[in-house]
Protein backbone atom coordinates (compact mmCIF):
# COMPACT_ATOMS: atom_id res chain seq x y z
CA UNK A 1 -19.56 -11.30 -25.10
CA UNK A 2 -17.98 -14.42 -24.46
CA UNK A 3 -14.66 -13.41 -25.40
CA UNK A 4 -14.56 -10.35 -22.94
CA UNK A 5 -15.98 -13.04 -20.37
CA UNK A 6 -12.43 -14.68 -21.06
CA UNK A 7 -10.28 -12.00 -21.01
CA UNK A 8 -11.93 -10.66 -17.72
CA UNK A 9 -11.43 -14.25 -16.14
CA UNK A 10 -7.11 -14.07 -17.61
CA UNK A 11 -7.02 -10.55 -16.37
CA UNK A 12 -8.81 -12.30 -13.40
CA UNK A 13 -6.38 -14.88 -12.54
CA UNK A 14 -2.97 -13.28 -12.39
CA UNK A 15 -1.17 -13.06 -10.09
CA UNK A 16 -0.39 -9.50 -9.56
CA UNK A 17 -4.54 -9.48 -9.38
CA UNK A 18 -4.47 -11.74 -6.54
CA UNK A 19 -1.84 -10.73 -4.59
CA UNK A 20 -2.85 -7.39 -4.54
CA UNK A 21 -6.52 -8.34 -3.50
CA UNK A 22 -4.71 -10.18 -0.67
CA UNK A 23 -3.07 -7.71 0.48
CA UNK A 24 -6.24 -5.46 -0.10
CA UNK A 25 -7.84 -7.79 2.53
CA UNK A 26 -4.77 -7.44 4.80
CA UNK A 27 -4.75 -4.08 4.60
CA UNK A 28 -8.53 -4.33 5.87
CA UNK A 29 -7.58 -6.09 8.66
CA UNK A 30 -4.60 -4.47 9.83
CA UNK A 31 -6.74 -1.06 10.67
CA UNK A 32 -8.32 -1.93 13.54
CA UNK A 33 -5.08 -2.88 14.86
CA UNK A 34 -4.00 1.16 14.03
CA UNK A 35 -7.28 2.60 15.13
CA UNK A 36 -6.94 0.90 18.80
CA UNK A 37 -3.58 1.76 18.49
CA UNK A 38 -3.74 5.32 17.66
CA UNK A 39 -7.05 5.93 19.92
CA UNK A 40 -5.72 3.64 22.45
CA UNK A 41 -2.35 4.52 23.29
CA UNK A 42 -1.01 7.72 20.56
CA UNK A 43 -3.84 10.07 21.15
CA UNK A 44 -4.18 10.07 25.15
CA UNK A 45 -0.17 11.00 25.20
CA UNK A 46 -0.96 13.56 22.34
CA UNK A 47 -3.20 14.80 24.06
CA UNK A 48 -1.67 14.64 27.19
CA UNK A 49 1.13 17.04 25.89
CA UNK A 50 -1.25 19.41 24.25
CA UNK A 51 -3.30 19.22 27.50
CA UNK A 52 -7.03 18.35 25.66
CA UNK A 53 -7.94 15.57 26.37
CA UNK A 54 -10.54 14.93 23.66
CA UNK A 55 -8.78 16.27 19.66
CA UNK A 56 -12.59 15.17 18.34
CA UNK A 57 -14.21 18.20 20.33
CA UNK A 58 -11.97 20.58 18.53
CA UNK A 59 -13.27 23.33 17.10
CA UNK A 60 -13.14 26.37 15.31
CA UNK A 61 -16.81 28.83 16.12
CA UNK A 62 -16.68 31.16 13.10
CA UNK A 63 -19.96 32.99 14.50
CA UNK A 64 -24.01 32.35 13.32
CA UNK A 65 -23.78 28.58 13.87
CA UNK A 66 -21.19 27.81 11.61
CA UNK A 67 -18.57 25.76 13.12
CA UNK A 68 -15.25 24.02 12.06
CA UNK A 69 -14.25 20.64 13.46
CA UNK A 70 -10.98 20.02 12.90
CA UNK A 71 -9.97 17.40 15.80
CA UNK A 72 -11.22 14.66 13.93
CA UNK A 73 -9.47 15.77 10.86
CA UNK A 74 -6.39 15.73 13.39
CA UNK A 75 -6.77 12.39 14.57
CA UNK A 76 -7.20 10.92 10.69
CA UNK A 77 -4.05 12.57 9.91
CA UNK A 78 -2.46 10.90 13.00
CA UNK A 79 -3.63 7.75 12.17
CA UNK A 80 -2.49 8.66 8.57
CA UNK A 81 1.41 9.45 9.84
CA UNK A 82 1.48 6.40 12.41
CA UNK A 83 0.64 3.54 9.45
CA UNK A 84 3.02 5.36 7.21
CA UNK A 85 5.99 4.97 9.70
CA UNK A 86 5.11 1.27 10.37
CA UNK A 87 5.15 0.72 6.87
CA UNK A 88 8.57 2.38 5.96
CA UNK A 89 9.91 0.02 9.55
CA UNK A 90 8.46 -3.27 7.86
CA UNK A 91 9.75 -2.26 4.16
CA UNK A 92 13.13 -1.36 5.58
CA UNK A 93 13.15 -4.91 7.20
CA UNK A 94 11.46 -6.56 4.47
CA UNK A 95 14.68 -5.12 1.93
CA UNK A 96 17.24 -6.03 5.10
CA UNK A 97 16.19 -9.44 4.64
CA UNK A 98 15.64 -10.27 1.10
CA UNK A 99 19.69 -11.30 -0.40
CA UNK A 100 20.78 -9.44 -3.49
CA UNK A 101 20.47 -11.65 -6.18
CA UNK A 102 22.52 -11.02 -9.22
CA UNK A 103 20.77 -10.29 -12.87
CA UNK A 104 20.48 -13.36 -14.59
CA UNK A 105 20.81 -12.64 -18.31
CA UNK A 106 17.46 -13.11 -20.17
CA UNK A 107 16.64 -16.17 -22.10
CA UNK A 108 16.01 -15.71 -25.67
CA UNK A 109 12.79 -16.33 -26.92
CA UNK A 110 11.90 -19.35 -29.75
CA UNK A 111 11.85 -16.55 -32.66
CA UNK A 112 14.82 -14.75 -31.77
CA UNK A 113 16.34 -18.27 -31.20
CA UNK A 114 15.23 -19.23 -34.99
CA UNK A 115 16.14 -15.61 -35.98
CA UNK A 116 19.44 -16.07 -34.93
CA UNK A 117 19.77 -19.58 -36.80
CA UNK A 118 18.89 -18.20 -39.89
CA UNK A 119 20.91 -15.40 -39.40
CA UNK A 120 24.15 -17.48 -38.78
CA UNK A 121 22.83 -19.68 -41.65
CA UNK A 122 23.03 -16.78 -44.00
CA UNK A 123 26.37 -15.85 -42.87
CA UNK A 124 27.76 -19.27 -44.15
């Protein structure tokens, strides 16, 4: 038991982990920011245009109480496209900014340092 204790706290602790949690967290954050955004100032002028002024009241009656409502389903899928586009704009300027850096050539490791010793050794 303790050695999976171990493992979990190395799987734990790299980096990737953590930096994804972060942005995990971030990610948390940032939808409010959409939500407001989208409910705030995207749906009105959708709806505006398409002349309802509420998408969450849409609705499909298919007779003997049963109903469909789609307009939430509409706004998700709003909200869905909007973060999408801001994400492509701030990966587009994230790759703008970062500077091509040319392939350094990989160290060898010790062994295939040694290996190749002993290999030029044997060639003597």
């Amino acid at each position: 038991m303790k050695e999976i204790i171990n493992e979990f706290k190395a799987f734990a602790m790299k980096s990737n982990v953590i930096e994804t949690a972060v942005a995990f967290i971030m990610a948390l954050a940032f939808k409010p920011i959409i939500d407001t955004t989208v409910n705030g100032i995207f749906m009105p002028l959708i709806a505006r245009i398409a002349g309802k002024p509420n998408f969450h009241s849409l609705t499909i009656d298919l007779g003997k109480g049963a109903v469909i409502t789609y307009g939430s389903l509409l706004t998700v899928i709003i909200e869905f496209l909007f973060v999408a586009v801001a994400l492509f704009i701030v990966i587009k300027v994230y790759k703008k900014t970062q500077k091509e850096k040319p392939a350094e050539a990989a160290k060898p490791t010790k062994d295939q340092e040694l290996l190749t010793e002993i290999r030029d050794l044997l060639k003597k």
